[in-house]
PDB file of N, CA and C in Angstrom:
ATOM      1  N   UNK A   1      57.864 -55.867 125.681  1.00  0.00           N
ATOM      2  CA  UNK A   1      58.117 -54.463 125.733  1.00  0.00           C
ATOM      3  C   UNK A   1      56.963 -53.794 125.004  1.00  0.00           C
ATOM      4  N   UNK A   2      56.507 -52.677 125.546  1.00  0.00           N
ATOM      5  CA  UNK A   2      55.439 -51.769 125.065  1.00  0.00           C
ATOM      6  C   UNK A   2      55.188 -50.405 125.424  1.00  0.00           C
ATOM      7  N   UNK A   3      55.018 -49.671 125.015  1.00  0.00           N
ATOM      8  CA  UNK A   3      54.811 -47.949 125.256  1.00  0.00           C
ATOM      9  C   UNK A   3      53.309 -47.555 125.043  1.00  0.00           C
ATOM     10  N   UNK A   4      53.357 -46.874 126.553  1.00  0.00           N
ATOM     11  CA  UNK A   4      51.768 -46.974 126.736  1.00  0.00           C
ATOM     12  C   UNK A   4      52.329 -45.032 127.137  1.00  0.00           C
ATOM     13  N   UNK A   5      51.720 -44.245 126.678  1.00  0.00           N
ATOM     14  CA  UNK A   5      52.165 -43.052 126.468  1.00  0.00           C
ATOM     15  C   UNK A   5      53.439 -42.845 126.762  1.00  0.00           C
ATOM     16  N   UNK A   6      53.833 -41.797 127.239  1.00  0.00           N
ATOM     17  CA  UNK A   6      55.429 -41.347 127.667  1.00  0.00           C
ATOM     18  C   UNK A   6      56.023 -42.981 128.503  1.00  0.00           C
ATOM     19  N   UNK A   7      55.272 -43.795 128.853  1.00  0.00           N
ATOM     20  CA  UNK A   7      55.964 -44.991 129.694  1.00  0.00           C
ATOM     21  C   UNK A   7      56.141 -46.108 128.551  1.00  0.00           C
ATOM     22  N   UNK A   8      57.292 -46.269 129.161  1.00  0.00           N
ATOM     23  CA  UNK A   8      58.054 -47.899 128.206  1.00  0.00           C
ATOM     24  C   UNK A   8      57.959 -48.804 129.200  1.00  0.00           C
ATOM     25  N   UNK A   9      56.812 -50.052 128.800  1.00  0.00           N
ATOM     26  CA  UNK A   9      57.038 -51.098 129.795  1.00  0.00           C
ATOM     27  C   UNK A   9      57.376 -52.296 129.063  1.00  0.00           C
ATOM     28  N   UNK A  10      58.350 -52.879 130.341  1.00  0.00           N
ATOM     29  CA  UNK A  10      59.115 -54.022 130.092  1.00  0.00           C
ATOM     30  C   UNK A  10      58.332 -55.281 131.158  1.00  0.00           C
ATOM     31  N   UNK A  11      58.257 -56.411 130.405  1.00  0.00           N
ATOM     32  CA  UNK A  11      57.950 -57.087 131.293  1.00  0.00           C
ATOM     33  C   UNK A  11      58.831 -58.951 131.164  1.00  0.00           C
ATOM     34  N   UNK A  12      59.149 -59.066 132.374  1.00  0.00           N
ATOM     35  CA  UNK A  12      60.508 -59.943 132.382  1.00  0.00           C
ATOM     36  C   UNK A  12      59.707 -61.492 133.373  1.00  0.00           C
ATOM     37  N   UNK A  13      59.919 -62.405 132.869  1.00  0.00           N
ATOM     38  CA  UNK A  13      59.292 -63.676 133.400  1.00  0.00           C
ATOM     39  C   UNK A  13      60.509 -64.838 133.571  1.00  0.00           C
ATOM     40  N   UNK A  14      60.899 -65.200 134.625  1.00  0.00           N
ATOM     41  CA  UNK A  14      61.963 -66.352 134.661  1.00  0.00           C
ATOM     42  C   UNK A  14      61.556 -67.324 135.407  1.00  0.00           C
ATOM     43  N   UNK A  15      62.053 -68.426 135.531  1.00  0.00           N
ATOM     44  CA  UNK A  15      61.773 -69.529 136.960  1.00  0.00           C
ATOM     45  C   UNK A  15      62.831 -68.567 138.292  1.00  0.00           C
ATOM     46  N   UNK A  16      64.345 -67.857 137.793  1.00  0.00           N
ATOM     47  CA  UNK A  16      64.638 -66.915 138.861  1.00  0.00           C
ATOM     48  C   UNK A  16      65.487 -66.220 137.886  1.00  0.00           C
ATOM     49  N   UNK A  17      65.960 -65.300 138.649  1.00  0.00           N
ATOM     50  CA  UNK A  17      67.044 -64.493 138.533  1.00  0.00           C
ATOM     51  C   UNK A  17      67.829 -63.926 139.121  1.00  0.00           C
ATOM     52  N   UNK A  18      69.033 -63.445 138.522  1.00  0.00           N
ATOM     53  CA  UNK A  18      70.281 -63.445 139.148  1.00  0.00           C
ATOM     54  C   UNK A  18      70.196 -61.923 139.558  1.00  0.00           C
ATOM     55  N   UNK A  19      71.009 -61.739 140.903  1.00  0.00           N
ATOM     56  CA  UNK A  19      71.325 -60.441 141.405  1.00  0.00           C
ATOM     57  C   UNK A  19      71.297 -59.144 140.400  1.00  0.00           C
ATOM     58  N   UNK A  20      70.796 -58.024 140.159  1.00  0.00           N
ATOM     59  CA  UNK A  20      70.286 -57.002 139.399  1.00  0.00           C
ATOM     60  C   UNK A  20      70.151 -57.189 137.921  1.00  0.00           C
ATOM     61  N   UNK A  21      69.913 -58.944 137.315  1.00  0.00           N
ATOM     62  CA  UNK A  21      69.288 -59.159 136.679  1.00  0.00           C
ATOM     63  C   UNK A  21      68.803 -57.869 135.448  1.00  0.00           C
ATOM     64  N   UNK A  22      67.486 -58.189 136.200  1.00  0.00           N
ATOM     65  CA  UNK A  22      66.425 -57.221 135.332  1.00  0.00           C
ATOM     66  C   UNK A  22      66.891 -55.719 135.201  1.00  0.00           C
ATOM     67  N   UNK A  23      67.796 -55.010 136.283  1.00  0.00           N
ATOM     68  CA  UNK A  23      68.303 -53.802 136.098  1.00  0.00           C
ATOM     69  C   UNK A  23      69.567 -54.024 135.562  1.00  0.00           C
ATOM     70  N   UNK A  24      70.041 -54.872 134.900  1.00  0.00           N
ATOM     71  CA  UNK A  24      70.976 -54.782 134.155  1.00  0.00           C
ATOM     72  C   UNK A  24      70.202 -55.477 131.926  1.00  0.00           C
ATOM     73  N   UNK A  25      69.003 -55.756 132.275  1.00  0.00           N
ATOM     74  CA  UNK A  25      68.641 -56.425 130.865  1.00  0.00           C
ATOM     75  C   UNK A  25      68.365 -54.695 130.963  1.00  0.00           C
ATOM     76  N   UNK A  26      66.963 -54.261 131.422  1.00  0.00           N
ATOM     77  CA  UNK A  26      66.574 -53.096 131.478  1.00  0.00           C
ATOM     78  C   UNK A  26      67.549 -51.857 130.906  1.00  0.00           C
ATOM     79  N   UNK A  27      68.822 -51.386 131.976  1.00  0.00           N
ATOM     80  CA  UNK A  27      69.583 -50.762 131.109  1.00  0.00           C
ATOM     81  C   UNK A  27      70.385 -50.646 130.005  1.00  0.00           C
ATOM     82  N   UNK A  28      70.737 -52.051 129.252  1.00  0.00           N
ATOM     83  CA  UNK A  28      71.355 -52.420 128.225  1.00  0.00           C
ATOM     84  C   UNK A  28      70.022 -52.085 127.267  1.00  0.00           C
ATOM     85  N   UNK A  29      68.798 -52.453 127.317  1.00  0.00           N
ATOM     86  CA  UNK A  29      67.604 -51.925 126.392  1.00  0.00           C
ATOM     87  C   UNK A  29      67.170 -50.502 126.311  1.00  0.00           C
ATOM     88  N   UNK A  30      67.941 -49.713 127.246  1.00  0.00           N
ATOM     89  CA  UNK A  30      67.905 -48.380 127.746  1.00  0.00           C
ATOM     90  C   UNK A  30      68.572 -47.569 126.307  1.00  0.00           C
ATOM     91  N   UNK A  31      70.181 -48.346 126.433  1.00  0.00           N
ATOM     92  CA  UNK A  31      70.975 -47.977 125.804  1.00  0.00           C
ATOM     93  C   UNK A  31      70.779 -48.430 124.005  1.00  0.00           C
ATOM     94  N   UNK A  32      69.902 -49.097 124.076  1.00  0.00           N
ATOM     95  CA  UNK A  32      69.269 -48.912 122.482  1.00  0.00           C
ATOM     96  C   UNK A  32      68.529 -48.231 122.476  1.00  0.00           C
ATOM     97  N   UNK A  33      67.240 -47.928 123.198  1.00  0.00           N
ATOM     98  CA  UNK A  33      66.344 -47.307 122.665  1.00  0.00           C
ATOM     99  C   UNK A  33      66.819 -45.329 122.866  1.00  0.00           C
ATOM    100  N   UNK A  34      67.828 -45.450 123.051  1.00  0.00           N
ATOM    101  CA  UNK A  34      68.681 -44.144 122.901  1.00  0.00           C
ATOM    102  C   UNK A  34      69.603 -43.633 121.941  1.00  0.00           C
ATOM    103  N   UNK A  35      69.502 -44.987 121.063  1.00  0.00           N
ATOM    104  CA  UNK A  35      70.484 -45.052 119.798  1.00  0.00           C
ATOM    105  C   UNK A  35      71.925 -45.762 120.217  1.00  0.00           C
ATOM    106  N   UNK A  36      72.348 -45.402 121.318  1.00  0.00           N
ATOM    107  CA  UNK A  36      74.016 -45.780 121.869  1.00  0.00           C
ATOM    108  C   UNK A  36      74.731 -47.174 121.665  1.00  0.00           C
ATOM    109  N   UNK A  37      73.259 -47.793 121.505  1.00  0.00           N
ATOM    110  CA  UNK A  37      73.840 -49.315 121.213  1.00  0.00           C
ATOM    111  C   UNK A  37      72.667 -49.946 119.668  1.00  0.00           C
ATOM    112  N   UNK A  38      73.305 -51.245 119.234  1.00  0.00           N
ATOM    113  CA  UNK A  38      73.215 -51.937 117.950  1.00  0.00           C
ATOM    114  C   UNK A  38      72.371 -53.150 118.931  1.00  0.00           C
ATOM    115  N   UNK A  39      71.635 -53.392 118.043  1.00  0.00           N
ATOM    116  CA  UNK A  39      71.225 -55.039 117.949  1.00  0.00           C
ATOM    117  C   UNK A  39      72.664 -55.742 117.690  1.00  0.00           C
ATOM    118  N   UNK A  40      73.379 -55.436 117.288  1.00  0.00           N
ATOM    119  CA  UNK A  40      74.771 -56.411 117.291  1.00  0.00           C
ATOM    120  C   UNK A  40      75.640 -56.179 118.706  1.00  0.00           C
ATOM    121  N   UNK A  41      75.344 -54.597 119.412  1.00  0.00           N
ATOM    122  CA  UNK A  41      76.337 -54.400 120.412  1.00  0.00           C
ATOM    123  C   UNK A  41      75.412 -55.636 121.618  1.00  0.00           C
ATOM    124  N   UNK A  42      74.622 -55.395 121.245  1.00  0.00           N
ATOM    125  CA  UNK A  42      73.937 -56.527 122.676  1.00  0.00           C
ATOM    126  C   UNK A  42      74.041 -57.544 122.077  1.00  0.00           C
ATOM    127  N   UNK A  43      74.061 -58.276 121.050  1.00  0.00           N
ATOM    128  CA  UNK A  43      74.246 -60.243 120.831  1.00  0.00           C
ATOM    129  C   UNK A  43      75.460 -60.084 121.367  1.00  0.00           C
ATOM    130  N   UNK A  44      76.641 -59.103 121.021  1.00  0.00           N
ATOM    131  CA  UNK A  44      78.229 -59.417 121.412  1.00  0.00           C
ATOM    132  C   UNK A  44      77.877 -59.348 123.120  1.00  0.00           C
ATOM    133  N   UNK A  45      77.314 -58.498 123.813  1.00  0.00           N
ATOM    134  CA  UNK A  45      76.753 -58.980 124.945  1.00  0.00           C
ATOM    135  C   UNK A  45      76.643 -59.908 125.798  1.00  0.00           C
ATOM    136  N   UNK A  46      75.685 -60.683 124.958  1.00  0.00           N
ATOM    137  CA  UNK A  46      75.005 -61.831 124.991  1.00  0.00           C
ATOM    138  C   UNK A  46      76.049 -62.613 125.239  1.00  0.00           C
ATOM    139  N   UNK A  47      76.764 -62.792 123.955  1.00  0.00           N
ATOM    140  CA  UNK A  47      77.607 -63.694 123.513  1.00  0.00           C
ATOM    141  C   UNK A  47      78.606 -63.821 124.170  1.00  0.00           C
ATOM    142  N   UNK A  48      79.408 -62.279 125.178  1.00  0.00           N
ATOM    143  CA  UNK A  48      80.326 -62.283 126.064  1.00  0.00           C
ATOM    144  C   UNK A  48      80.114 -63.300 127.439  1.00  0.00           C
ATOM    145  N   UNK A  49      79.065 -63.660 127.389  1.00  0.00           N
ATOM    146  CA  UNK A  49      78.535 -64.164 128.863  1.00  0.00           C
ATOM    147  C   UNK A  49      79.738 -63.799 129.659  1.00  0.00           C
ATOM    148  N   UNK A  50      79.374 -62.443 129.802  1.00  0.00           N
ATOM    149  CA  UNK A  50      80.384 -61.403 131.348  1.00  0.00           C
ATOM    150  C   UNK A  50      79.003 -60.197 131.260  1.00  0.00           C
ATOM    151  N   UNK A  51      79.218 -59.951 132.798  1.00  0.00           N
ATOM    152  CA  UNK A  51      78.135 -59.189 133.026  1.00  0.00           C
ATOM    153  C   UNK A  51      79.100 -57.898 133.054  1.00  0.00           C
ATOM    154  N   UNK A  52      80.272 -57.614 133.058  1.00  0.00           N
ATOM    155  CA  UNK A  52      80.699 -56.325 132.503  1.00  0.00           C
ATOM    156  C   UNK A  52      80.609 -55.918 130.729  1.00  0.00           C
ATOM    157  N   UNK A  53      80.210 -56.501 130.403  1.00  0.00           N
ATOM    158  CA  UNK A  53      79.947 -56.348 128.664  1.00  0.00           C
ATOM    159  C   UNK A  53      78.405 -55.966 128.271  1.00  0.00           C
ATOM    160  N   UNK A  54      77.433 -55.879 129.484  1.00  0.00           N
ATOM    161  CA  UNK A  54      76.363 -55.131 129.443  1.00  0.00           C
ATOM    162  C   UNK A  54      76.396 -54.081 129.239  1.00  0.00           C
ATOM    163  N   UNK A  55      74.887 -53.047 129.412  1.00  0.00           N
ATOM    164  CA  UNK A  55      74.992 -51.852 129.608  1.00  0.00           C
ATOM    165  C   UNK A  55      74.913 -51.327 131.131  1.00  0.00           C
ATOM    166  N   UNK A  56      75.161 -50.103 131.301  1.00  0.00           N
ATOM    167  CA  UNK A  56      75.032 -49.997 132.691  1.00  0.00           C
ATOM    168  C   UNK A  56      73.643 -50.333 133.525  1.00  0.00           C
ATOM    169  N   UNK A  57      73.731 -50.560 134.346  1.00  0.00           N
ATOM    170  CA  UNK A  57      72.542 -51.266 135.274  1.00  0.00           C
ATOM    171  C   UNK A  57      71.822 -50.034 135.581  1.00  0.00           C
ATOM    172  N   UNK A  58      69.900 -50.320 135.246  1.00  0.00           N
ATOM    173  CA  UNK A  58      69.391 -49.076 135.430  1.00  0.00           C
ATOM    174  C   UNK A  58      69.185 -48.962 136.970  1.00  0.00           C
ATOM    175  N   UNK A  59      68.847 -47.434 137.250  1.00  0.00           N
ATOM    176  CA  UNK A  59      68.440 -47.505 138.075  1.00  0.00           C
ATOM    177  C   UNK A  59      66.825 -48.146 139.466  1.00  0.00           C
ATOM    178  N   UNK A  60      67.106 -48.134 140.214  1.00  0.00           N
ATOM    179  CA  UNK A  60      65.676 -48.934 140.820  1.00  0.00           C
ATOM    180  C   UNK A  60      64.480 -48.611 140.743  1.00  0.00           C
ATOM    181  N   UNK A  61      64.440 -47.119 141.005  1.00  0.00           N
ATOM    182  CA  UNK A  61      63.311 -46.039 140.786  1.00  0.00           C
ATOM    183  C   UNK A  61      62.319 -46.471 139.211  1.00  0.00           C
ATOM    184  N   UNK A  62      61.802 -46.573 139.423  1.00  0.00           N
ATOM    185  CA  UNK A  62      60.417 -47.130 138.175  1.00  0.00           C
ATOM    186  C   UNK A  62      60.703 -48.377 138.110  1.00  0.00           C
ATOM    187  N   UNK A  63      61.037 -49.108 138.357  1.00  0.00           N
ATOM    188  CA  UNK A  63      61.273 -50.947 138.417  1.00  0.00           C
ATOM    189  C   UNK A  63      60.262 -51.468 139.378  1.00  0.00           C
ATOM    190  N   UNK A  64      59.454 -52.175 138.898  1.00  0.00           N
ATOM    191  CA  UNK A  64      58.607 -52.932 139.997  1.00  0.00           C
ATOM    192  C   UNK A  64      58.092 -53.896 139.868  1.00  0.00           C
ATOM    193  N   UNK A  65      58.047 -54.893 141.117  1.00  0.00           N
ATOM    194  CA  UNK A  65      57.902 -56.429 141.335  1.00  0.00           C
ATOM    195  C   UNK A  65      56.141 -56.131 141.040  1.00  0.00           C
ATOM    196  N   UNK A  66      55.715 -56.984 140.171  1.00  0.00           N
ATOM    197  CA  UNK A  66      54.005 -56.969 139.760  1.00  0.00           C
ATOM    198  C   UNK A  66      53.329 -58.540 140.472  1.00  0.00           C
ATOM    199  N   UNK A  67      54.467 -59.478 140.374  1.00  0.00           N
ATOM    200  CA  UNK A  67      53.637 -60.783 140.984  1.00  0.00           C
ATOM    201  C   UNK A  67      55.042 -61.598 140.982  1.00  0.00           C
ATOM    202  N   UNK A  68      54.503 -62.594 141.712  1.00  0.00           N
ATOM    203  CA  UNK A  68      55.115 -63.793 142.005  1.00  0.00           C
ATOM    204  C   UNK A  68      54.333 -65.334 142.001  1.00  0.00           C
ATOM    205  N   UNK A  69      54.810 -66.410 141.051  1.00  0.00           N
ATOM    206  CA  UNK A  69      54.130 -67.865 141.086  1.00  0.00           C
ATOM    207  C   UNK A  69      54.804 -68.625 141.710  1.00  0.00           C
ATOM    208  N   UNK A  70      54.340 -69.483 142.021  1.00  0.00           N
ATOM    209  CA  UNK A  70      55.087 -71.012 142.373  1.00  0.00           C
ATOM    210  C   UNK A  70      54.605 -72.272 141.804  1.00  0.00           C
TER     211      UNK A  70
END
């Protein structure tokens, strides 16, 4: 994660990922850097392994695929 003027970029690396994934890490990091959530509300998160115990899933608009390896 890094802020390169008014833009916050995130950058996310897996072997894969799961269905809105990254728009669901993305908006749960949303919801901290807004104050709304704790470094503790996301480990309990974490720790819920349920994807309803996230934050809401951001939207698609500014999200973008940069590369792909094999």
């Amino acid at each position: 994660m890094r802020r390169e003027g008014d833009y916050v970029l995130l950058d996310f690396a897996s072997r894969s990922f799961l269905h809105r994934q990254v728009r669901s890490m993305t908006g749960t990091l949303a919801e901290v850097g807004v104050g709304r959530w704790t470094k503790a509300d996301v480990k309990a998160a974490l720790e819920a392994r349920d994807r309803k115990a996230c934050g809401p899933v951001a939207p698609a608009e500014g999200l973008y695929l940069t590369g792909v390896s094999y």
